[in-house]
N, C-alpha and C. Protein backbone atom coordinates (compact mmCIF):
# COMPACT_ATOMS: atom_id res chain seq x y z
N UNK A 1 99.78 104.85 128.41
CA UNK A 1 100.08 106.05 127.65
C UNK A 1 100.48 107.16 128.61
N UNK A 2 101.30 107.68 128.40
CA UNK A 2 101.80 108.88 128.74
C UNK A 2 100.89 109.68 129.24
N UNK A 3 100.73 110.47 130.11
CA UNK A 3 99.47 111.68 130.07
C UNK A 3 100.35 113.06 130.34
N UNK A 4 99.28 114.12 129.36
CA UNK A 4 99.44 115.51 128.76
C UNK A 4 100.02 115.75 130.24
N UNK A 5 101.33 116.96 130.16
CA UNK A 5 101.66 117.70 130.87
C UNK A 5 101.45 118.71 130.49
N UNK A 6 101.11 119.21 129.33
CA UNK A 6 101.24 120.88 129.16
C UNK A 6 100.37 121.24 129.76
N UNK A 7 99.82 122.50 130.40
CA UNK A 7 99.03 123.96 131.03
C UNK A 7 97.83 123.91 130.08
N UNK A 8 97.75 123.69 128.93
CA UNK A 8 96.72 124.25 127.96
C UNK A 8 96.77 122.68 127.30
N UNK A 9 95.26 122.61 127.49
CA UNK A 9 94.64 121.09 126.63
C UNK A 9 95.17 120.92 125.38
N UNK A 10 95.36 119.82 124.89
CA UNK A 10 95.43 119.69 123.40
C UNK A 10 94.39 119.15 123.08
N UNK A 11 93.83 118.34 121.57
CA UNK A 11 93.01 118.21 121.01
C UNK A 11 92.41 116.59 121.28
N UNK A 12 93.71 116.11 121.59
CA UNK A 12 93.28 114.77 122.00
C UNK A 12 92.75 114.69 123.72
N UNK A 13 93.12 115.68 124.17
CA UNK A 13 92.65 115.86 125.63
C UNK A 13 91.34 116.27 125.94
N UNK A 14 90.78 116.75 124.58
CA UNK A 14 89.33 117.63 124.91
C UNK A 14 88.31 116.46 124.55
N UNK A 15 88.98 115.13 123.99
CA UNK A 15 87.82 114.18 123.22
C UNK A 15 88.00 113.21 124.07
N UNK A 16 86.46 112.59 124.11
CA UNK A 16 86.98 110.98 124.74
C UNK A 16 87.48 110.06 123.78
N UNK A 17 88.76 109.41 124.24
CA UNK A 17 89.46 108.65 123.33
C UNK A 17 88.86 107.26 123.00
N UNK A 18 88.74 107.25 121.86
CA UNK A 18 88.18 106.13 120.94
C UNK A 18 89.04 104.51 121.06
N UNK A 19 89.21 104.09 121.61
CA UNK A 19 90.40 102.97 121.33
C UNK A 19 89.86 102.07 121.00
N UNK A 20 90.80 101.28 120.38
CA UNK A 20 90.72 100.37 119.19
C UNK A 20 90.07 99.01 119.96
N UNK A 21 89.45 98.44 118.87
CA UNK A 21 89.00 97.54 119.09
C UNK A 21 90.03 96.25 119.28
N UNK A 22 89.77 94.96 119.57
CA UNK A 22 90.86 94.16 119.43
C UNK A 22 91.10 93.51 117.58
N UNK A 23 90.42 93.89 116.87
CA UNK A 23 90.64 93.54 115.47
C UNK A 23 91.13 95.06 115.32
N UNK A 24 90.83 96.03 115.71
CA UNK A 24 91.37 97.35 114.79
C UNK A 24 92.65 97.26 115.42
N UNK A 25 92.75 96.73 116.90
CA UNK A 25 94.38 97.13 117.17
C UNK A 25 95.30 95.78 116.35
N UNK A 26 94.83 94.53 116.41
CA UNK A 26 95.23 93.62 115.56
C UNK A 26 95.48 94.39 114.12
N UNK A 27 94.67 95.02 113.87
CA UNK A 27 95.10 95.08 111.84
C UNK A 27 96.25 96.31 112.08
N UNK A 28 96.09 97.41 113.05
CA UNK A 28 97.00 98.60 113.32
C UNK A 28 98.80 97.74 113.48
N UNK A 29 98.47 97.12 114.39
CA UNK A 29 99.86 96.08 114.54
C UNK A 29 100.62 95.24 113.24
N UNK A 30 99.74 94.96 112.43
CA UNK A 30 100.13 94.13 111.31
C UNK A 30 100.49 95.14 110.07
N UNK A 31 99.82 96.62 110.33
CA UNK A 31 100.65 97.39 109.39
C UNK A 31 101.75 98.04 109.92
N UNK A 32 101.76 98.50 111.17
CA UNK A 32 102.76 99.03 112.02
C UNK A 32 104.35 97.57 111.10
N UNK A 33 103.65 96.06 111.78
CA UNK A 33 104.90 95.19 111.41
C UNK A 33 105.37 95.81 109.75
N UNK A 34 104.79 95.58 109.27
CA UNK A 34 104.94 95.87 107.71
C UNK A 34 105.59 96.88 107.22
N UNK A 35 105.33 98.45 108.21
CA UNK A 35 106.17 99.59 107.67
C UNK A 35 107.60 99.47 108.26
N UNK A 36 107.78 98.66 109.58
CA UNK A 36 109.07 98.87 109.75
C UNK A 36 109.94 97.56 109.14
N UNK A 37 109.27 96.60 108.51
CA UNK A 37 109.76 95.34 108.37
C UNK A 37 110.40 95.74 106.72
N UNK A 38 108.87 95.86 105.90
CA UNK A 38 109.33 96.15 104.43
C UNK A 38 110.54 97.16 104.11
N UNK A 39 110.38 97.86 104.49
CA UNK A 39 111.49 98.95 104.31
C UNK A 39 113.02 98.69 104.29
N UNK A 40 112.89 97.75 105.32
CA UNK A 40 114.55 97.16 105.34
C UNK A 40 114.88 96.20 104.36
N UNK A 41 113.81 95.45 104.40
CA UNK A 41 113.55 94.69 103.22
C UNK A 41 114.72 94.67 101.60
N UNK A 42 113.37 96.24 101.17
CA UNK A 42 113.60 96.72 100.17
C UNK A 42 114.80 97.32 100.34
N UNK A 43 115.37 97.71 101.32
CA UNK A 43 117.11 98.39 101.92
C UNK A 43 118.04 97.34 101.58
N UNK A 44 117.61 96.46 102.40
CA UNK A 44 118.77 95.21 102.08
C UNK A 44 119.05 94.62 100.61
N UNK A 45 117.81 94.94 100.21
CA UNK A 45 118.00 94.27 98.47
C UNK A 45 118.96 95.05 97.72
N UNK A 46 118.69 96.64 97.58
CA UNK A 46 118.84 97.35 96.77
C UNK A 46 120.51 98.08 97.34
N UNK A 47 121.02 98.03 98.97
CA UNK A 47 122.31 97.89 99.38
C UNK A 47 123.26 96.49 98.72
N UNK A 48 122.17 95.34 98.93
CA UNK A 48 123.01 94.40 98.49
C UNK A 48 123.80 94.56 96.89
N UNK A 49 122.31 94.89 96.08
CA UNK A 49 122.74 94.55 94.37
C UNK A 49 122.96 95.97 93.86
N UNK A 50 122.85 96.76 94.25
CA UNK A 50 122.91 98.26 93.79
C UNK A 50 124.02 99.23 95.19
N UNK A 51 123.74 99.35 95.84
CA UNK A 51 125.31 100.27 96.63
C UNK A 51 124.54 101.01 96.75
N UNK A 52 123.02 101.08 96.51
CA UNK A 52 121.97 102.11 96.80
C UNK A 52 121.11 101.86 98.07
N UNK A 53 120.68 103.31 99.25
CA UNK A 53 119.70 102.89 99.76
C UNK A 53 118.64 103.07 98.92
N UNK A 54 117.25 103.13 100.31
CA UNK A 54 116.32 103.13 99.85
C UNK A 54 115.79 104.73 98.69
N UNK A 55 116.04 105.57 99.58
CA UNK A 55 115.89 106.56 99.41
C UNK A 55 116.67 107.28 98.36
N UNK A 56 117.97 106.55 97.74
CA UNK A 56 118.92 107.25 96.59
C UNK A 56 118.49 106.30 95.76
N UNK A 57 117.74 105.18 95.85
CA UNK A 57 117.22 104.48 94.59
C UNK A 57 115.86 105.55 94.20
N UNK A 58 115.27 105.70 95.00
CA UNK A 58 113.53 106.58 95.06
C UNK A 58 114.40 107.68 94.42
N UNK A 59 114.97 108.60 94.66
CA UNK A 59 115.30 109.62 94.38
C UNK A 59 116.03 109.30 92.51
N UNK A 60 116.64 108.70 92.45
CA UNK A 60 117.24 108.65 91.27
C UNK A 60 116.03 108.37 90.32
N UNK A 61 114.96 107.23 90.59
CA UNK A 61 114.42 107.27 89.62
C UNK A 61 113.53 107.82 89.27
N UNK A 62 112.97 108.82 90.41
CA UNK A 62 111.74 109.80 90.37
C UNK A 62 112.94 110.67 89.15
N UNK A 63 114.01 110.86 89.43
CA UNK A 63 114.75 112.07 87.81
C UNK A 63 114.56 111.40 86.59
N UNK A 64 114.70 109.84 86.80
CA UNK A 64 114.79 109.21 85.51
C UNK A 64 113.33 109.50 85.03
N UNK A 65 112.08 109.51 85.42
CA UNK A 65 111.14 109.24 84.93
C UNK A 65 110.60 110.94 83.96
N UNK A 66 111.40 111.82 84.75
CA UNK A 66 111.64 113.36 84.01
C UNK A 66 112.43 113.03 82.35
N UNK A 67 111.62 113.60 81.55
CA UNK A 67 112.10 113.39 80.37
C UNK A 67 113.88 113.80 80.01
N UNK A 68 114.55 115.13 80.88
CA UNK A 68 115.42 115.59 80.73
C UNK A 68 116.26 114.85 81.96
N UNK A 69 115.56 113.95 82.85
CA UNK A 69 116.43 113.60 83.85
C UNK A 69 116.80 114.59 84.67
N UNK A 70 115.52 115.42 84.93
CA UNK A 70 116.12 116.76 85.77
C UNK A 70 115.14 117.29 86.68
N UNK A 71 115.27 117.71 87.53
CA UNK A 71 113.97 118.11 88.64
C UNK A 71 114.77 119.19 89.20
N UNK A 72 114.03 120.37 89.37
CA UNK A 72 114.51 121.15 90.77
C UNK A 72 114.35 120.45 92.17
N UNK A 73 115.68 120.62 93.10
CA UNK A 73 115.65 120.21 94.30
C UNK A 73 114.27 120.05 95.16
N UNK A 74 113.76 121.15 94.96
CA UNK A 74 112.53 121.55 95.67
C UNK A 74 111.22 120.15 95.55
N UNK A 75 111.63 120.10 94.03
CA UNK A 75 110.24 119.12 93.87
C UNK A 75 110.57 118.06 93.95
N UNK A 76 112.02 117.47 94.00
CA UNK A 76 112.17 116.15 94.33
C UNK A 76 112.28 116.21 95.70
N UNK A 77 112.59 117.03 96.56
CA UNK A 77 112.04 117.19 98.04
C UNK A 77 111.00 116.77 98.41
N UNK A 78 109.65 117.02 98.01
CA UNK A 78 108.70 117.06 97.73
C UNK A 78 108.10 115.36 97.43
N UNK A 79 108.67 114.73 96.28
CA UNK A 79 108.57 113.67 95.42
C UNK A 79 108.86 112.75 96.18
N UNK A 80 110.06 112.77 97.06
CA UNK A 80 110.79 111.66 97.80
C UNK A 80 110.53 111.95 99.39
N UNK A 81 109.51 113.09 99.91
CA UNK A 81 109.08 113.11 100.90
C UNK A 81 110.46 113.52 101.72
N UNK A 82 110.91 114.15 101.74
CA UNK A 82 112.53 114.84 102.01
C UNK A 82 112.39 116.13 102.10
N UNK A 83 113.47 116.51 103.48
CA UNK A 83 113.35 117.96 103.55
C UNK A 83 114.41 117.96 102.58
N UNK A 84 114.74 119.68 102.13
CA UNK A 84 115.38 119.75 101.13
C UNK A 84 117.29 119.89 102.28
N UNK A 85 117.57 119.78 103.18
CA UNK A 85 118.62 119.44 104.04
C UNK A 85 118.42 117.87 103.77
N UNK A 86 117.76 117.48 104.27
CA UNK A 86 117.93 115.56 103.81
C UNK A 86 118.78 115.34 102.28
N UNK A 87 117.72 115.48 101.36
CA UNK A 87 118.04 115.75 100.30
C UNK A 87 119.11 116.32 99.47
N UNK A 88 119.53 116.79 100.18
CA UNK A 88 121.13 118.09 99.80
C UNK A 88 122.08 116.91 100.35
N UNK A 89 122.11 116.25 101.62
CA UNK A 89 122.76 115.62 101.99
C UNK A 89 122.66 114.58 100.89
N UNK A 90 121.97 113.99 100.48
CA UNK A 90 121.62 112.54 99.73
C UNK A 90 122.22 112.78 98.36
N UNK A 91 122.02 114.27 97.71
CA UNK A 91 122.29 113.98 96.61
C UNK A 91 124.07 114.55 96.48
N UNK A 92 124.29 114.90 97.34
CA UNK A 92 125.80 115.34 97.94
C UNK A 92 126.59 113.91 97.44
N UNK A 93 125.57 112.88 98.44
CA UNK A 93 126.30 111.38 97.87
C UNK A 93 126.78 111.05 97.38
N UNK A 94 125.25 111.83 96.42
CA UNK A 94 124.94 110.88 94.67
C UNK A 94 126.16 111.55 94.05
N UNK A 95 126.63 112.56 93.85
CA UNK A 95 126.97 113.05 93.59
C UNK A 95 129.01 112.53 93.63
N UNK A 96 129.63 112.38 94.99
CA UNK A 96 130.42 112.13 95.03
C UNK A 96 130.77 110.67 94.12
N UNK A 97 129.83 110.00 93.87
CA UNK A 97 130.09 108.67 93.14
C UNK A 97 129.54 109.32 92.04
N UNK A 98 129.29 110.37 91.06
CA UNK A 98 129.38 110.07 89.81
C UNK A 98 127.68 109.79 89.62
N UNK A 99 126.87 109.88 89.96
CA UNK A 99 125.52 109.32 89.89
C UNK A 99 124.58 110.51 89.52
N UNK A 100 124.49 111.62 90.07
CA UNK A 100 123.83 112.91 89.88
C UNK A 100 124.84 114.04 89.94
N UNK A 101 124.43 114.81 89.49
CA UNK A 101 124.90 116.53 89.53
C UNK A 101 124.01 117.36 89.99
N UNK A 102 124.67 118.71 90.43
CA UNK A 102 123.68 119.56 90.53
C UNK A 102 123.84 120.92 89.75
N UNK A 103 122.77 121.55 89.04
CA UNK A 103 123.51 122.64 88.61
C UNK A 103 122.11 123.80 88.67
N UNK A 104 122.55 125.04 88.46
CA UNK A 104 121.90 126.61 88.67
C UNK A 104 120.40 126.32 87.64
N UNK A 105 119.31 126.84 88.19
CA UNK A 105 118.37 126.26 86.63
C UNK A 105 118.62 127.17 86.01
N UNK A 106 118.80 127.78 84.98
CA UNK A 106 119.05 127.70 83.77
C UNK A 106 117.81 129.33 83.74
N UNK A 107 116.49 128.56 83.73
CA UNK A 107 115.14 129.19 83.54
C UNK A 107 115.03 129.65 85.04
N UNK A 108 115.52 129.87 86.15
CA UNK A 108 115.59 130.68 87.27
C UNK A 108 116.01 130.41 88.32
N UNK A 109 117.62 130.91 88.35
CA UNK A 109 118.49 131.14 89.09
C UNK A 109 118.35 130.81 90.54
N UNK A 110 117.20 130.93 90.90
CA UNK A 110 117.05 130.92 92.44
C UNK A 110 117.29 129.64 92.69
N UNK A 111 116.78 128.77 91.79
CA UNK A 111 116.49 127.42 91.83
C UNK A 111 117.91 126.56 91.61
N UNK A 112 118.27 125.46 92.27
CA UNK A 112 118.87 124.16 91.84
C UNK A 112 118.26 123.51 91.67
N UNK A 113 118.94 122.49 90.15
CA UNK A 113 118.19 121.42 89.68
C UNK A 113 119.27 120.27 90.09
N UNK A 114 118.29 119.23 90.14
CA UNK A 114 119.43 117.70 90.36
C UNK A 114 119.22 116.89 88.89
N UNK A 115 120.31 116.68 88.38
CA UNK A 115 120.40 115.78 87.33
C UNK A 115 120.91 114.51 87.50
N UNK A 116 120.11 113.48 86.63
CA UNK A 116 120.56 112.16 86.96
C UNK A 116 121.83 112.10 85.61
N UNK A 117 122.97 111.78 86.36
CA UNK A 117 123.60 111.36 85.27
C UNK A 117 123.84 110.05 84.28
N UNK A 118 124.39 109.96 83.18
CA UNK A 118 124.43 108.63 82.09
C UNK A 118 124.97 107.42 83.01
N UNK A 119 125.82 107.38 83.93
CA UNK A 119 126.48 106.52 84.91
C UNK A 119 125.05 106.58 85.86
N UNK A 120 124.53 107.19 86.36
CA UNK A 120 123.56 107.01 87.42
C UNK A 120 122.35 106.33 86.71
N UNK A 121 122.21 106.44 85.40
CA UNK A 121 120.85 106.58 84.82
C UNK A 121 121.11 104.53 84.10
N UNK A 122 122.59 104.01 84.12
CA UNK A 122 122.33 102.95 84.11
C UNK A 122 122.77 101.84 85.02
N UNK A 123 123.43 102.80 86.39
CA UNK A 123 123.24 102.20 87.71
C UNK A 123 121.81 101.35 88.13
N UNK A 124 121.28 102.79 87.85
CA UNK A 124 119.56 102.35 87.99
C UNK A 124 118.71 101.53 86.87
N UNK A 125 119.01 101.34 85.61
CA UNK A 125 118.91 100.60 85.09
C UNK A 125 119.10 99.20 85.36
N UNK A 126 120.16 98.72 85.58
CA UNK A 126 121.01 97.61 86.08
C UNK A 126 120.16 97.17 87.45
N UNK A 127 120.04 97.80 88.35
CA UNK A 127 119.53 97.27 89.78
C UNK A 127 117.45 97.46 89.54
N UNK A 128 117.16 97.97 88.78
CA UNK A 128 115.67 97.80 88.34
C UNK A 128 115.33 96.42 88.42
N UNK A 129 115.82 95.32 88.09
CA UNK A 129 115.10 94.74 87.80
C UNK A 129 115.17 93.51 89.12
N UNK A 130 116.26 93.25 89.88
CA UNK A 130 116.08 92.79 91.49
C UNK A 130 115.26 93.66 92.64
N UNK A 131 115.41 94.53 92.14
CA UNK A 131 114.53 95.79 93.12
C UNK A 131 112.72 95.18 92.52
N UNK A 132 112.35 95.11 91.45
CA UNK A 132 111.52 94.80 91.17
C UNK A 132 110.89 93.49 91.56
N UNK A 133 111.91 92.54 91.57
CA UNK A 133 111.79 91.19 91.88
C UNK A 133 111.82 91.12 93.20
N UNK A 134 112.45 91.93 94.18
CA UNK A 134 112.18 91.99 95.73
C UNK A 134 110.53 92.27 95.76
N UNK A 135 110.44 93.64 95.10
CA UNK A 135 109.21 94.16 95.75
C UNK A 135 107.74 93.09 95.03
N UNK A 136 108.13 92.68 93.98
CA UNK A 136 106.97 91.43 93.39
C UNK A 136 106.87 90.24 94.36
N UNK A 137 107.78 89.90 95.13
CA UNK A 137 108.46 88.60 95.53
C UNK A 137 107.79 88.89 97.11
N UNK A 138 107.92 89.93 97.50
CA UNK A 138 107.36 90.93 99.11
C UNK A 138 105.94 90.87 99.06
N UNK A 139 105.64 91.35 98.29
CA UNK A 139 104.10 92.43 97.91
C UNK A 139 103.33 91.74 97.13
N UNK A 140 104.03 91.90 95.78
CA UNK A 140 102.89 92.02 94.25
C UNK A 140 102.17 90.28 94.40
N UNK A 141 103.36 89.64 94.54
CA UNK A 141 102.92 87.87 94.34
C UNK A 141 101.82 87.03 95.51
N UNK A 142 101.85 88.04 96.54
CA UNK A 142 101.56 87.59 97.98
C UNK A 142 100.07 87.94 98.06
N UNK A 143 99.38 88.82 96.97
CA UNK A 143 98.41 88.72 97.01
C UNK A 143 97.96 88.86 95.75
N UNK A 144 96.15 88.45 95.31
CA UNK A 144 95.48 88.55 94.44
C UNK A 144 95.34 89.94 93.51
N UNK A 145 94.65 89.75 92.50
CA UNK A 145 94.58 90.92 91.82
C UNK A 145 93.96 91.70 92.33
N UNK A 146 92.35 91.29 92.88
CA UNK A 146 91.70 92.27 94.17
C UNK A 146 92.11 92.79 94.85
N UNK A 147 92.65 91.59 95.75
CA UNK A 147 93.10 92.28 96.77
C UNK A 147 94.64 93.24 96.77
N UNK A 148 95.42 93.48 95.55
CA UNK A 148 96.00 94.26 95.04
C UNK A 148 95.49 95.65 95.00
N UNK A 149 94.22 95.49 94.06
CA UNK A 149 93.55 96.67 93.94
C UNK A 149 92.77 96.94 95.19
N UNK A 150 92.54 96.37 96.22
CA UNK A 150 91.52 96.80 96.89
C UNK A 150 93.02 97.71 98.23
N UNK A 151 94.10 97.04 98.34
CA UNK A 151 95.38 97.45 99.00
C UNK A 151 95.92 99.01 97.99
N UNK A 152 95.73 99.26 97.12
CA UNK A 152 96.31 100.31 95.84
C UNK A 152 95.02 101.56 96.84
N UNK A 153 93.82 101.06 96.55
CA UNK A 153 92.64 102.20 97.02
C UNK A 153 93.11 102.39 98.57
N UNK A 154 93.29 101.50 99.43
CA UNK A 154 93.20 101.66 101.31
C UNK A 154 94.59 102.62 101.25
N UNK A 155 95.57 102.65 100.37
CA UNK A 155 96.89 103.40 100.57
C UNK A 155 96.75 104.73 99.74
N UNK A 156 95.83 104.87 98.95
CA UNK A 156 95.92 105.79 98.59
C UNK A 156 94.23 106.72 99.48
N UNK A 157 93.42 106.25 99.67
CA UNK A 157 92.70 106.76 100.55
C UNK A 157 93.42 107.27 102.00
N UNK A 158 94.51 106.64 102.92
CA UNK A 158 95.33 106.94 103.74
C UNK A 158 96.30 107.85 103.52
N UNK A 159 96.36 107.67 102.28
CA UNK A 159 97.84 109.28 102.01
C UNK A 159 97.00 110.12 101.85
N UNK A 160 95.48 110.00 101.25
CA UNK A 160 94.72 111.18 100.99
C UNK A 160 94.63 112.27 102.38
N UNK A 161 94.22 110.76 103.44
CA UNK A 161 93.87 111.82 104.45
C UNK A 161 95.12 112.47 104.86
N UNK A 162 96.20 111.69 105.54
CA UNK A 162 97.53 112.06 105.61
C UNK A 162 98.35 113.70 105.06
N UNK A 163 97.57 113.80 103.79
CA UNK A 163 97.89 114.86 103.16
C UNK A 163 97.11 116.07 103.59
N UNK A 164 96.00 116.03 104.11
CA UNK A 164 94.80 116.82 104.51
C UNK A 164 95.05 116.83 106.38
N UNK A 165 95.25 116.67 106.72
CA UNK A 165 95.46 116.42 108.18
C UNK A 165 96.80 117.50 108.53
N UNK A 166 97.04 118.13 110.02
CA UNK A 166 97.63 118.75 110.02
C UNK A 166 98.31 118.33 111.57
């Protein structure tokens, strides 16, 4: 590992470092494989059968699931874990193919909203259900119902902290 150059300690410099055991660095490695493996995964599926990445499939259907098919930028920023520059870029995309719009909200000006459009809304329709069959076929099938649920709690206990951490 690298060691601190800055003048003034940081936080990991003031503690004695904890390192992993050879099962904790074993299980750290096997999710490490998993976040960079799945992802492409689910990329390659949804490039192949949809013309979508990952992230303009996530994004489209976090609008679809909005009753009006509409979100301010801000909160699908937010939704899809996107700065709202990422996002501007992405839906710029969406946009050039006919897939989303963007327009002034309506209820306050300051705001842009992104709309999924009737062409976008059965783009995503259409590629739902291989996207589904990737991620069942990856994930859902590969393990038990437990251990489903017991994987649903360890990821959402980890975003908990994730979210709380600074």
């Amino acid at each position: 590992m690298p060691r601190a150059t800055a003048k003034r300690p940081t936080k990991t410099a003031t503690k004695a470092t904890r390192w992993l055991s050879s099962d904790e660095e074993a299980a750290w490695r096997a999710i490490v494989q998993v976040m960079v493996k799945l992802p492409w995964a689910i990329e390659c599926q949804l490039e192949c059968d949809a013309g979508l990445s990952f992230i303009e499939y996530h994004a489209m259907a976090r609008l679809s699931e909005d009753s009006e098919h509409t979100l301010r930028m801000s909160e699908l920023a937010l939704l899809t874990n996107a700065s709202l520059s990422r996002l501007s870029h992405l839906v710029k995309r969406l946009e050039s193919r006919g897939l989303v719009r963007r327009e002034v909200d309506a209820a306050d000006g300051r705001y842009t909203n992104a709309i999924l459009t009737k062409a976008g809304y059965q783009l995503l329709v259409a590629s739902a259900p291989g996207h589904v069959a990737r991620v069942r076929s990856l994930v859902v099938d590969a393990l038990s119902s437990a251990e489903l649920r017991q994987l649903h709690h360890a990821a959402e206990r980890l975003l908990a902290r994730m979210e709380t951490s600074s």
